[in-house]
Protein backbone atom coordinates (compact mmCIF):
# COMPACT_ATOMS: atom_id res chain seq x y z
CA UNK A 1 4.71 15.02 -15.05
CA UNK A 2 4.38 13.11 -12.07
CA UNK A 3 7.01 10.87 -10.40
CA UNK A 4 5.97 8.10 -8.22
CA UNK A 5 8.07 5.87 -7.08
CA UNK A 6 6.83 2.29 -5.97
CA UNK A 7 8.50 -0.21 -3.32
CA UNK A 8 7.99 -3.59 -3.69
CA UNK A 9 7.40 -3.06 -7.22
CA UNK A 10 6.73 -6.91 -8.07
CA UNK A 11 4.02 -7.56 -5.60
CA UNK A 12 0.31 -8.78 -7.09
CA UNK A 13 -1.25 -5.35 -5.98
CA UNK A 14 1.80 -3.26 -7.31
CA UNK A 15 1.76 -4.60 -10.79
CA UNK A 16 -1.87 -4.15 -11.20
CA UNK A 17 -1.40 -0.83 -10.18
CA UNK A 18 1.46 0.08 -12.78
CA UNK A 19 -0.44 -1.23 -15.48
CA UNK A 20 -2.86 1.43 -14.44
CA UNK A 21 -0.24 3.87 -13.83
CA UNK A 22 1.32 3.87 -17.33
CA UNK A 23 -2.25 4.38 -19.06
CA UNK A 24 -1.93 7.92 -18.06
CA UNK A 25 0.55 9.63 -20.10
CA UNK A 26 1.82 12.38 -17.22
CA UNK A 27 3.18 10.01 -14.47
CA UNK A 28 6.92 8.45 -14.51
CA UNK A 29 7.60 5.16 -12.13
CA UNK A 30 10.09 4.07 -10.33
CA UNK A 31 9.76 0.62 -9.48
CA UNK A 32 11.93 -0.38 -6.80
CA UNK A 33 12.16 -3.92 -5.62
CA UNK A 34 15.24 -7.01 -4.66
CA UNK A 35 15.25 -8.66 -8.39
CA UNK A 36 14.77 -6.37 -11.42
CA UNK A 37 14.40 -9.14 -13.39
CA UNK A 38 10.68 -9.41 -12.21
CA UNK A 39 9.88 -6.00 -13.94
CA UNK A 40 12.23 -5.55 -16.45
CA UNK A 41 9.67 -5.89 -19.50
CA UNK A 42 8.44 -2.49 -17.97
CA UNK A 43 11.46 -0.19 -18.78
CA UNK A 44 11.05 2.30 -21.22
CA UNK A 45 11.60 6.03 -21.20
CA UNK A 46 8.46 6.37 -18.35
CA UNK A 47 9.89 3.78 -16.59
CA UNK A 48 13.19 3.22 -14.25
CA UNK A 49 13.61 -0.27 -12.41
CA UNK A 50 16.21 -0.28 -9.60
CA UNK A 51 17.17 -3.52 -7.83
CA UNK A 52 17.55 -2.97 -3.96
CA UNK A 53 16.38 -3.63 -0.81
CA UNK A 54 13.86 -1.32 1.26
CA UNK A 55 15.62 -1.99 4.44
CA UNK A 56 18.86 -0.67 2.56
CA UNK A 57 18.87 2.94 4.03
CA UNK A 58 21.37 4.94 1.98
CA UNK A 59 19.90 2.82 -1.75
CA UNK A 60 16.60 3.89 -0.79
CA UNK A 61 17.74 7.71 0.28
CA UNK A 62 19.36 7.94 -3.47
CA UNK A 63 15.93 6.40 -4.93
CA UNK A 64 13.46 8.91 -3.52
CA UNK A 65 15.47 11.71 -5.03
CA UNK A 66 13.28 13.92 -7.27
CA UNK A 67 10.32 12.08 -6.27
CA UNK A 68 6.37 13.17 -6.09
CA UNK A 69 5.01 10.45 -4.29
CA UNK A 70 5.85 7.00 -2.79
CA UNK A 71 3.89 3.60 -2.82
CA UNK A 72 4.91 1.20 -0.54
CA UNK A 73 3.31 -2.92 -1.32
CA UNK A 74 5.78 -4.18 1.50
CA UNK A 75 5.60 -7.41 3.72
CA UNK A 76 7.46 -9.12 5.73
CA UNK A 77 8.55 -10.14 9.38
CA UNK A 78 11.10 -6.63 9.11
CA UNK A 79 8.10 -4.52 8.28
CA UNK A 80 8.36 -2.20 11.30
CA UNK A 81 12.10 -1.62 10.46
CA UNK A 82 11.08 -1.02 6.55
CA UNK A 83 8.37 1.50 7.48
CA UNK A 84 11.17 3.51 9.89
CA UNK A 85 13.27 3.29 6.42
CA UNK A 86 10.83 4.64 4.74
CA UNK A 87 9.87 7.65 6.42
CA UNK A 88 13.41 8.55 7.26
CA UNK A 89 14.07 8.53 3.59
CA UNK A 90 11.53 10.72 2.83
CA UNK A 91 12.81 13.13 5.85
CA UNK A 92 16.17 13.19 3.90
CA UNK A 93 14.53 14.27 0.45
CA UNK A 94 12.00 16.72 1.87
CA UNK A 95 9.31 14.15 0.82
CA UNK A 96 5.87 14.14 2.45
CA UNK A 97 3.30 11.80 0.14
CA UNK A 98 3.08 8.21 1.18
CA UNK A 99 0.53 5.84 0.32
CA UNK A 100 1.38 2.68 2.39
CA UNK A 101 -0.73 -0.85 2.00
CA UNK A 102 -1.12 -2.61 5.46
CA UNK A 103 -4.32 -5.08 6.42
CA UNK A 104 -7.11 -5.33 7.80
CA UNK A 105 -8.20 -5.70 11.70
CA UNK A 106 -4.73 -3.96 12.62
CA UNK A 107 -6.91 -1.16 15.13
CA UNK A 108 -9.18 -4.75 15.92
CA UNK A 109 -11.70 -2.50 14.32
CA UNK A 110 -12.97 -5.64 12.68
CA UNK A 111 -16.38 -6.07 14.21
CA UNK A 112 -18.44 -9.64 14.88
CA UNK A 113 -17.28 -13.08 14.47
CA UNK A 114 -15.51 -11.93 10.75
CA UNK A 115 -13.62 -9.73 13.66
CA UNK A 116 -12.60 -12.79 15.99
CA UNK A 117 -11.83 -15.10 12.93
CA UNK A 118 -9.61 -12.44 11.64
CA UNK A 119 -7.92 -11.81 14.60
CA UNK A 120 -7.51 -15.76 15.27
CA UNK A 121 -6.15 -16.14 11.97
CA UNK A 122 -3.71 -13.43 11.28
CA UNK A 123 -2.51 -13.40 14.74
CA UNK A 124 1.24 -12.17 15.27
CA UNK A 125 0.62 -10.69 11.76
CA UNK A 126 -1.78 -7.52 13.15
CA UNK A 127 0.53 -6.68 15.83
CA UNK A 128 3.68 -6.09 13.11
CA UNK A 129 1.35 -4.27 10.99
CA UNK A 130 -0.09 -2.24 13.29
CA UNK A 131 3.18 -1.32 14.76
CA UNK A 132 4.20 -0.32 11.31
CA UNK A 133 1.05 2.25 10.76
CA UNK A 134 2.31 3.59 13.67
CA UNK A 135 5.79 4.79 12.76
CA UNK A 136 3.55 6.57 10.15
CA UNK A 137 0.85 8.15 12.36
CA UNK A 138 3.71 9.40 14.61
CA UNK A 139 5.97 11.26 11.93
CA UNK A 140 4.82 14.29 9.87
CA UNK A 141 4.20 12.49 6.51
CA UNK A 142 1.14 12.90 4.25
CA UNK A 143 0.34 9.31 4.30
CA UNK A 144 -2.46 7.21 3.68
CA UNK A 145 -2.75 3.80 4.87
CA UNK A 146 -4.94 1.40 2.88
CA UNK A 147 -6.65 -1.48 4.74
CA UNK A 148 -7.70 -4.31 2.35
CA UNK A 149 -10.09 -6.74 3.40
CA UNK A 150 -9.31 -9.87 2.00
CA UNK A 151 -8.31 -9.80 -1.23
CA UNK A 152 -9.28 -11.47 -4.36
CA UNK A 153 -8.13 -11.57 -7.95
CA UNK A 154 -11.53 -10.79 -9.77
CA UNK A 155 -11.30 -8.44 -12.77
CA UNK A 156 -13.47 -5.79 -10.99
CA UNK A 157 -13.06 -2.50 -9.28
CA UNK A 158 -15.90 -2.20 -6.65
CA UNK A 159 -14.84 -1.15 -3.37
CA UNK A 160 -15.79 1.23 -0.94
CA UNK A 161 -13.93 2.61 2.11
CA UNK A 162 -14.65 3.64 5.85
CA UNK A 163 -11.93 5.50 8.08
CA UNK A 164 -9.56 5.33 11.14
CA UNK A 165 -12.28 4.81 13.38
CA UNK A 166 -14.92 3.33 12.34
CA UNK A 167 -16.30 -0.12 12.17
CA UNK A 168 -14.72 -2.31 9.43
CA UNK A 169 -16.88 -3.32 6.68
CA UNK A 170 -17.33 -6.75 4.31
CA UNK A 171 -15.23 -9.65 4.20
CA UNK A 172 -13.15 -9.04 0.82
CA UNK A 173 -12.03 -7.02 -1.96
CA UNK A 174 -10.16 -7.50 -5.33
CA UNK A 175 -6.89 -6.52 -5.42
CA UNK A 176 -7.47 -4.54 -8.92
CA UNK A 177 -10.25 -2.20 -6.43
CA UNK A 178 -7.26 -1.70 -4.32
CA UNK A 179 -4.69 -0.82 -7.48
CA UNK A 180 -7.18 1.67 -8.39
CA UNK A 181 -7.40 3.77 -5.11
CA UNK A 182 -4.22 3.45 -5.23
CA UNK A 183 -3.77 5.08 -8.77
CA UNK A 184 -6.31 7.48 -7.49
CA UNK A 185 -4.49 8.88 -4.19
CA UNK A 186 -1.15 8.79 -6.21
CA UNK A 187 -2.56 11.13 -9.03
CA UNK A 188 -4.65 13.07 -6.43
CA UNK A 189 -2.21 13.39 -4.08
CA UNK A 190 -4.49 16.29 -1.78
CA UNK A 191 -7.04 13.14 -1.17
CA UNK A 192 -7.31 11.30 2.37
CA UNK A 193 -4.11 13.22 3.71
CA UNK A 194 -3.01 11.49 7.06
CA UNK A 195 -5.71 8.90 7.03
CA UNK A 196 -6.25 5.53 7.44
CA UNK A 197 -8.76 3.82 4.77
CA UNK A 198 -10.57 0.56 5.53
CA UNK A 199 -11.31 -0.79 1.70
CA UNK A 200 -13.88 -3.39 1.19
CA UNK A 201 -16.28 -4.51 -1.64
CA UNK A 202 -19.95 -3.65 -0.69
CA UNK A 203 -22.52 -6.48 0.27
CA UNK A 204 -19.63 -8.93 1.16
CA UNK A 205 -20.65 -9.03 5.00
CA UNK A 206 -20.39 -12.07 5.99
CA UNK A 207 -18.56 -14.81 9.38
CA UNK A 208 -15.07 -14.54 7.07
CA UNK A 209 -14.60 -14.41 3.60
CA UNK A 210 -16.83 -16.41 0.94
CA UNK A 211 -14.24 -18.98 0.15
CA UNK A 212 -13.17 -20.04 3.69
């Protein structure tokens, strides 16, 4: 059986993933997020919902206990300080697998004028982000960090995914695409080890994305 726990366990990205999750009968979930209530129709004897905050360092020591892996869907102006919470939780249970969801554009690997409109209008946002892949690329976790273009709620998984350094590709992705590599690197847990994935839908090049 394998034990994943997930942070930010209500987010749009996060509960498509759990769904996925739970229709394979060897993994166990943790889902850890600020109101319970949001998840609570999940609880049953695969599933364990614990109200608390990420940025909460000795709640989210006590949550990683007995853990396989860890899924972080976390946002916010306090990201840097959540990712440093993280990964020093994970350093006090002997942890090593993280799979962490960050953005696009954050290495302004985001070529072309999708590049400068991206840049332009995520701003601030990049720098934040990119300072929280950081405190992961400089610790000794087994992470993965998952760049989603921009995202989109279409019933499809489609994606495909370049690396740290190369040149981004598309414009978008749906965030069920995303739930599944997700579900993948969870349950394959020796997969794209200290990497950082660019994740797009193919043939979506384009300026910016198709509904801006």
């Amino acid at each position: 059986m394998s034990k994943v726990l997930i942070l930010g366990a209500s987010g749009r990205i996060a509960r498509l993933a759990e769904t996925q999750f739970l229709a394979d009968s060897s993994v166990e979930l943790t889902l850890y997020l600020r109101n319970a209530q949001r998840v609570a129709s999940l609880k049953s004897d695969r599933v364990r919902v614990v109200e608390g905050d990420v940025t909460d360092q000795a709640a989210l020591n006590r949550v990683m206990a007995g853990q396989d892996v860890v899924y972080a869907n976390l946002a916010g102006q306090d990201i840097v300080t959540q990712a440093q919470t993280v990964v020093n939780a994970m350093h006090a249970n002997h942890l090593k697998r993280l799979i962490w969801i960050s953005t696009l554009g954050i290495y302004d690997e985001v070529p072309g004028k999708f590049g400068k409109w991206n840049n332009a209008t995520l701003g601030d946002y990049l720098t934040r982000y990119y300072q929280a892949a950081e405190v992961l690329e400089n610790s000794d976790l087994d992470y993965t960090i998952i760049r989603p273009a921009w995202l989109t709620d279409n019933d499809e998984i489609d994606y495909e995914t370049t690396q740290r350094h190369d040149a981004f590709k598309g414009t978008e992705v749906s965030r069920k695409s995303i739930a599944a590599l997700v579900v993948k690197l969870a349950t394959h847990p020796e997969q794209a080890v200290r990497a950082s994935l660019g994740v797009n839908k193919p043939n979506t090049d384009g300026d910016k994305p198709a509904w801006y």
